[in-house]
Protein backbone atom coordinates (compact mmCIF):
# COMPACT_ATOMS: atom_id res chain seq x y z
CA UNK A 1 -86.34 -107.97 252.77
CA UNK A 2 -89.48 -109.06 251.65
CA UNK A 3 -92.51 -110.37 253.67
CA UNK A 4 -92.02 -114.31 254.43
CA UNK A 5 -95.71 -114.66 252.40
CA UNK A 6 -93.99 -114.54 249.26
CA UNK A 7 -91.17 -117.59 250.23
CA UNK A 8 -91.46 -120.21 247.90
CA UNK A 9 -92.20 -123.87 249.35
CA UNK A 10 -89.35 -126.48 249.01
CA UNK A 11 -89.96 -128.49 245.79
CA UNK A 12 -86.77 -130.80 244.77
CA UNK A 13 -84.28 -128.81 242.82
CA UNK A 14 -84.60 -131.58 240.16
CA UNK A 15 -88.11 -131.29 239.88
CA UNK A 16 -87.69 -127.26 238.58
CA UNK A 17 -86.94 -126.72 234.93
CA UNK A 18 -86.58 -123.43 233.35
CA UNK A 19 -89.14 -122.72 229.76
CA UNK A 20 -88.34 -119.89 227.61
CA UNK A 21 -85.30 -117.76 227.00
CA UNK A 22 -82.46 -117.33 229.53
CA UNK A 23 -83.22 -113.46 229.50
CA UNK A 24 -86.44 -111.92 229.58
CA UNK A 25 -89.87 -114.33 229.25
CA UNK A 26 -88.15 -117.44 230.43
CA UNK A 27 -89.67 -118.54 233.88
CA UNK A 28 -89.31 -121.50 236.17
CA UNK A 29 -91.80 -123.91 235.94
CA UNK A 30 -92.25 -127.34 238.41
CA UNK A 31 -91.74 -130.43 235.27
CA UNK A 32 -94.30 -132.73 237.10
CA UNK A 33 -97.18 -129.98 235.92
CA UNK A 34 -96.37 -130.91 232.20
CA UNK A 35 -97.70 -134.58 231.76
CA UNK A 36 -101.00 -133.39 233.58
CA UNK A 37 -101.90 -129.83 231.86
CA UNK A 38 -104.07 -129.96 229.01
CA UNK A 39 -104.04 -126.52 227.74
CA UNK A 40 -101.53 -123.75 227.84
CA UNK A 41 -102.96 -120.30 228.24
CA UNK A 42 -101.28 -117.02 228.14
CA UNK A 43 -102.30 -113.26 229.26
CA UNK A 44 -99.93 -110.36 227.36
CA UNK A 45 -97.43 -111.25 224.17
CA UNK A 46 -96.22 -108.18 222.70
CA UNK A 47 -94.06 -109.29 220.32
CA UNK A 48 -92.16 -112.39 222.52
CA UNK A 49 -93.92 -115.96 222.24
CA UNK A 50 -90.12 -117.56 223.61
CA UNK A 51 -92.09 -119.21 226.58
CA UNK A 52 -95.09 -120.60 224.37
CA UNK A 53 -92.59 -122.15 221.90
CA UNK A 54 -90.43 -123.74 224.28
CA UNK A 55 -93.25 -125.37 226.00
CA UNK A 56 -94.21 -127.16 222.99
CA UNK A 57 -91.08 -127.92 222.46
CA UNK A 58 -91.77 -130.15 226.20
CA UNK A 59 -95.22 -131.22 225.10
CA UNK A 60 -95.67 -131.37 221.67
CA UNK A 61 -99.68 -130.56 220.22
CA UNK A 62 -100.67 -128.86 223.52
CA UNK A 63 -103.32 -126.61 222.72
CA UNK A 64 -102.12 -122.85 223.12
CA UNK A 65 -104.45 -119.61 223.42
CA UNK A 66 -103.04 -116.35 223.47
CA UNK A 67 -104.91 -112.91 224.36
CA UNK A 68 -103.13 -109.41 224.15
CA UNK A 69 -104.88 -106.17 222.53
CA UNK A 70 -102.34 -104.64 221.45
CA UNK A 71 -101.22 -106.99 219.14
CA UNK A 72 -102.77 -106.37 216.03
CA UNK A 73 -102.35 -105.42 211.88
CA UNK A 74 -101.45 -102.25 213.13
CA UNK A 75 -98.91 -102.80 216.03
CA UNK A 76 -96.52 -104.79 213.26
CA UNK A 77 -96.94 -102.11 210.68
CA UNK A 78 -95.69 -99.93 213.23
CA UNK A 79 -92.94 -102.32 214.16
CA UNK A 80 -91.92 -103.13 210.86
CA UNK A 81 -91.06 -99.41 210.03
CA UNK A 82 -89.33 -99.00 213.30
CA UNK A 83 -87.15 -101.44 212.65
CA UNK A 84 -86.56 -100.63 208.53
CA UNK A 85 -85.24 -97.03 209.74
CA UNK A 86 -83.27 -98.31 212.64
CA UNK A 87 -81.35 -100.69 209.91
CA UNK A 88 -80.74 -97.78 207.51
CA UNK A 89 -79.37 -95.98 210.09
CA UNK A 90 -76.97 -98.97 210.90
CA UNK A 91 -78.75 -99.57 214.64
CA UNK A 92 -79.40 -103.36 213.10
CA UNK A 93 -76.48 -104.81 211.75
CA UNK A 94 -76.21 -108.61 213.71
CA UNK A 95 -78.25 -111.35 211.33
CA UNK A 96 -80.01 -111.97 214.31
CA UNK A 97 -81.69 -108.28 214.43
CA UNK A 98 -81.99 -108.18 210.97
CA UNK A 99 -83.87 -111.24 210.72
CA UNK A 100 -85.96 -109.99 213.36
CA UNK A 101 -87.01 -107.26 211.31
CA UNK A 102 -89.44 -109.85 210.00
CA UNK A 103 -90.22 -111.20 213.10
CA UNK A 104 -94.06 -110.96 211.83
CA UNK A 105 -94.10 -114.05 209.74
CA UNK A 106 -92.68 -116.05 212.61
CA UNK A 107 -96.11 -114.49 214.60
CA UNK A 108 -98.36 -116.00 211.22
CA UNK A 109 -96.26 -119.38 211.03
CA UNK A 110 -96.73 -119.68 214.87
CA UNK A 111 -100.01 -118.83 215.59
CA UNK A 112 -102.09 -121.72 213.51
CA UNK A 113 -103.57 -124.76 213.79
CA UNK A 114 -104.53 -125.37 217.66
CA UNK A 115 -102.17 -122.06 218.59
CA UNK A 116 -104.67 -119.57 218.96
CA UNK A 117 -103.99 -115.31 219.59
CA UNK A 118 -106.77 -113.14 220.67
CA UNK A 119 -106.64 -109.92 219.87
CA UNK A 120 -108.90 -109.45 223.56
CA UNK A 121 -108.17 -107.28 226.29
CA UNK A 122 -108.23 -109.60 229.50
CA UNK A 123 -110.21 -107.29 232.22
CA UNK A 124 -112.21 -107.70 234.95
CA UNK A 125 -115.70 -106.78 234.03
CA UNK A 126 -116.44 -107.05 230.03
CA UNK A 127 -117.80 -104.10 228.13
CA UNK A 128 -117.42 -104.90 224.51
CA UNK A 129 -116.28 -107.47 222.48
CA UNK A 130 -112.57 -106.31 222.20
CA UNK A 131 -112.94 -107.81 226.25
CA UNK A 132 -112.48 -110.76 227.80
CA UNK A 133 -112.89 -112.02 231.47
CA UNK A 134 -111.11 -114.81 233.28
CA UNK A 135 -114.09 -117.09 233.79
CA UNK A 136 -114.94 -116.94 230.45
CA UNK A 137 -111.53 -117.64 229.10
CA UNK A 138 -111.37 -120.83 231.67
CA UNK A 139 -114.92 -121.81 231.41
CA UNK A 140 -114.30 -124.97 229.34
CA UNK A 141 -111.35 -125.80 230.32
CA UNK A 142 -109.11 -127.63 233.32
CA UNK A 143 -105.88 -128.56 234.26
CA UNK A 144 -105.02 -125.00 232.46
CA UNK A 145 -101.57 -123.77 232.88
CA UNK A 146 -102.11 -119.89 232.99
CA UNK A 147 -98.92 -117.03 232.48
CA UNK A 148 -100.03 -114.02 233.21
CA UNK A 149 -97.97 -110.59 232.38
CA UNK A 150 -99.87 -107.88 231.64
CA UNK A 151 -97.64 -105.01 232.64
CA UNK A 152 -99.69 -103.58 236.20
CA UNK A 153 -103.01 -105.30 234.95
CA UNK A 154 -102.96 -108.31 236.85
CA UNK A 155 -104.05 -106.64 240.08
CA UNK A 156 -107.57 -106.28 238.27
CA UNK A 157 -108.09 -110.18 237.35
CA UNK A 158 -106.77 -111.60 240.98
CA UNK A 159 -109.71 -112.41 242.52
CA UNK A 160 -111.05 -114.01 239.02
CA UNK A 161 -107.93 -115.84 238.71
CA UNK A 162 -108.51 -116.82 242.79
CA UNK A 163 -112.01 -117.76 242.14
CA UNK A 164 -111.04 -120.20 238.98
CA UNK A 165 -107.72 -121.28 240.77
CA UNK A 166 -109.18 -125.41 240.55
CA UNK A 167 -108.85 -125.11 237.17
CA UNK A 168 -105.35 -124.12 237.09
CA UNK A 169 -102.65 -126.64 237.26
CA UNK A 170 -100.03 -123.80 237.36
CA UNK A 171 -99.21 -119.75 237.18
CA UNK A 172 -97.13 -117.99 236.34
CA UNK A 173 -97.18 -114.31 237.01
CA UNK A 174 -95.36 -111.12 236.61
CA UNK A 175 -96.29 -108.85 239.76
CA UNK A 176 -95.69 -105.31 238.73
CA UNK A 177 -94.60 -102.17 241.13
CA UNK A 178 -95.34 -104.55 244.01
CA UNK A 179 -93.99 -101.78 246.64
CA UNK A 180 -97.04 -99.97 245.97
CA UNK A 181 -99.31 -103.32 245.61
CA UNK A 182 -97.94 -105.73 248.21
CA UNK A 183 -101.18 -105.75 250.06
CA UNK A 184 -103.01 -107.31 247.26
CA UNK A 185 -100.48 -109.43 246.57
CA UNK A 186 -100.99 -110.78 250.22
CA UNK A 187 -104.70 -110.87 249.97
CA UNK A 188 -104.51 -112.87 246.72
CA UNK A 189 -101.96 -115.71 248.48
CA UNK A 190 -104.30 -116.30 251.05
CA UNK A 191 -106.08 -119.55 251.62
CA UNK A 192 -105.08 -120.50 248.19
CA UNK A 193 -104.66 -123.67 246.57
CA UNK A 194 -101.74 -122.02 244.32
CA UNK A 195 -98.44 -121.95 246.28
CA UNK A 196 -95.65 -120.62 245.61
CA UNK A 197 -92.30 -123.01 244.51
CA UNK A 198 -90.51 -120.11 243.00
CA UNK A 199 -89.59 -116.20 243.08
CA UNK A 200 -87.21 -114.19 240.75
CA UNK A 201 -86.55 -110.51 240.63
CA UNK A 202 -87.26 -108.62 237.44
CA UNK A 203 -84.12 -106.68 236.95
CA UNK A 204 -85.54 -104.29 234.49
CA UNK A 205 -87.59 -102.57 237.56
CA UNK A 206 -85.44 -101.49 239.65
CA UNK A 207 -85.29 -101.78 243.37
CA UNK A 208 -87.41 -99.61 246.30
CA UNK A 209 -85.55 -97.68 248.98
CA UNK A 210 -85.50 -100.68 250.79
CA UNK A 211 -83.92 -102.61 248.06
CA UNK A 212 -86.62 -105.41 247.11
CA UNK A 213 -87.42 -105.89 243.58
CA UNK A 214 -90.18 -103.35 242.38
CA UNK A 215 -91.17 -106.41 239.49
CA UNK A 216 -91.14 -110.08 240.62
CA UNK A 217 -92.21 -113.46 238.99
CA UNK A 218 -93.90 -115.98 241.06
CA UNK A 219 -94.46 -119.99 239.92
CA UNK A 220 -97.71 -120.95 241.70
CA UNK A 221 -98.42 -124.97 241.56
CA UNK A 222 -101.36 -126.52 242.54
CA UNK A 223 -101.03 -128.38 245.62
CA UNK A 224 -104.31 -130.56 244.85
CA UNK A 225 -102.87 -131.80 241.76
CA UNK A 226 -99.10 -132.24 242.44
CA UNK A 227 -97.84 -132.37 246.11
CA UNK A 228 -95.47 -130.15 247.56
CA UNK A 229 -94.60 -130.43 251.41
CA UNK A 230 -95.57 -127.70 253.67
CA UNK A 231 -92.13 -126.45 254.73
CA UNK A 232 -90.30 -123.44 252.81
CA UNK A 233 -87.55 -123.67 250.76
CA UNK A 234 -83.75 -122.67 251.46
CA UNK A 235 -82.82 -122.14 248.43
CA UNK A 236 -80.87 -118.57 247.60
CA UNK A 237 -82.32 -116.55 245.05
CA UNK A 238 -81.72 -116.54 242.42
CA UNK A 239 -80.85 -119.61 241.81
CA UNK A 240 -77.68 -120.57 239.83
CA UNK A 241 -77.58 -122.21 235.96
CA UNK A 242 -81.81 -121.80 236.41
CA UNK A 243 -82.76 -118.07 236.67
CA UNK A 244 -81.23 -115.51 234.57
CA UNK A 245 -80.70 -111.38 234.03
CA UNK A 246 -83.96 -110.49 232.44
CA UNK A 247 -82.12 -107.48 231.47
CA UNK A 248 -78.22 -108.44 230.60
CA UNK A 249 -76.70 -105.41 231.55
CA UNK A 250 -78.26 -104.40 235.08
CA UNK A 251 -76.90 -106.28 238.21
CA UNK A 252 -78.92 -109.85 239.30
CA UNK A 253 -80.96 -108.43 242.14
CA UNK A 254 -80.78 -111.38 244.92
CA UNK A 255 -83.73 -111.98 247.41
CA UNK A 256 -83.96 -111.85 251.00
CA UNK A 257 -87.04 -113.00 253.62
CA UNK A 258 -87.71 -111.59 256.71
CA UNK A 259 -88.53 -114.80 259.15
């Protein structure tokens, strides 16, 4: 069971709607955060911008800024000839993987105009200019709607992210090995104006001895900008027709509190 910190607080089932894929990189997302965030801002692509797309899709011209690293000239070269020799060797036959072979010019057509990528490592203290820092990605801005998944990372940035949490309207955030981390996590929920309004289980990590998720993704809204009661939810996790398998073939992994 995990630790009753980490139970979401009730927010109307109508008011959740789910942006992205129903697989991996779709989350669940509070709708009343859309009309009032001004500028969508992501931590960690790879190659997967699902999530960014679909919220334009809600809120057309909403400015997007992207920062990964690891996404550069270099990383679809490398790509690009992975997936050449998997389709000679008949791994990509579907149109859809074949077409994703080019997956690159979707990245140029996408990222343009006011969608922005980085090619910035997000860190917590800056030490050249392949760096970035949390305050200075949310300096100028407000009412920011931050996702943050930046495989084990995020434990660096959390008391940035904590000490810029007015500006954020809403997170979302990928917790990584959280058996090993759970006291940070703790640390990071406290006496914050972020709560919680929903949890899923990453399927792709696994479960501890104790069966809790080793990966989970927590929806944080900002309870000075929308209002959420202060009593938990009792809804089961996860929660059906609005979370999904991140990984189809491995077993929905369902969450339980200790009260």
């Amino acid at each position: 069971m995990l630790p009753k910190f980490l139970k979401p607080y009730h927010v109307k089932l109508s008011n959740l709607i789910r942006i992205g894929p129903k697989t991996d990189g779709g989350y669940v997302i509070d709708k009343r955060v859309l009309n009032k965030t001004k500028i969508l801002i992501t931590c960690g692509l790879n190659d997967d911008w699902e999530f960014e797309k679909s919220f334009l899709e809600q809120k057309p011209a909403i400015k997007i800024i992207t920062f990964d690293h690891t996404v550069n000239q270099d990383f679809w070269v490398k790509r690009f000839k992975k997936d050449i020799i998997h389709f000679l060797l008949l791994k990509k036959l579907r149109i859809s993987k074949i077409l994703d072979i080019f997956k690159f010019i979707n990245y140029y057509l996408f990222f343009r105009e006011n969608r922005k990528h980085y090619i910035k490592k997000v860190v917590l203290k800056k030490k050249n200019n392949k760096e970035i820092t949390i305050p200075k990605i949310l300096k100028n801005y407000d009412k920011v709607f931050l996702k943050v998944d930046i495989e084990g990372d995020e434990y660096k940035i959390l008391d940035d992210i904590k000490k810029n949490s007015k500006k954020i309207i809403f997170l979302v955030i990928e917790f990584h090995s959280m058996h090993k981390n759970i006291e940070k996590i703790k640390r990071f929920l406290n006496k914050l104006d972020l709560k919680i309004i929903h949890i899923h289980a990453n399927n792709y990590g696994g479960i501890d001895k104790y069966g809790n998720p080793k990966v989970i993704e927590l929806s944080l809204l900002n309870t000075k900008e929308v209002k959420v009661n202060n009593v938990f939810s009792k809804k089961q996790y996860p929660i059906l027709n609005l979370d999904f398998k991140n990984f189809k073939r491995n077993d929905e992994i369902k969450i339980k509190f200790n009260e």
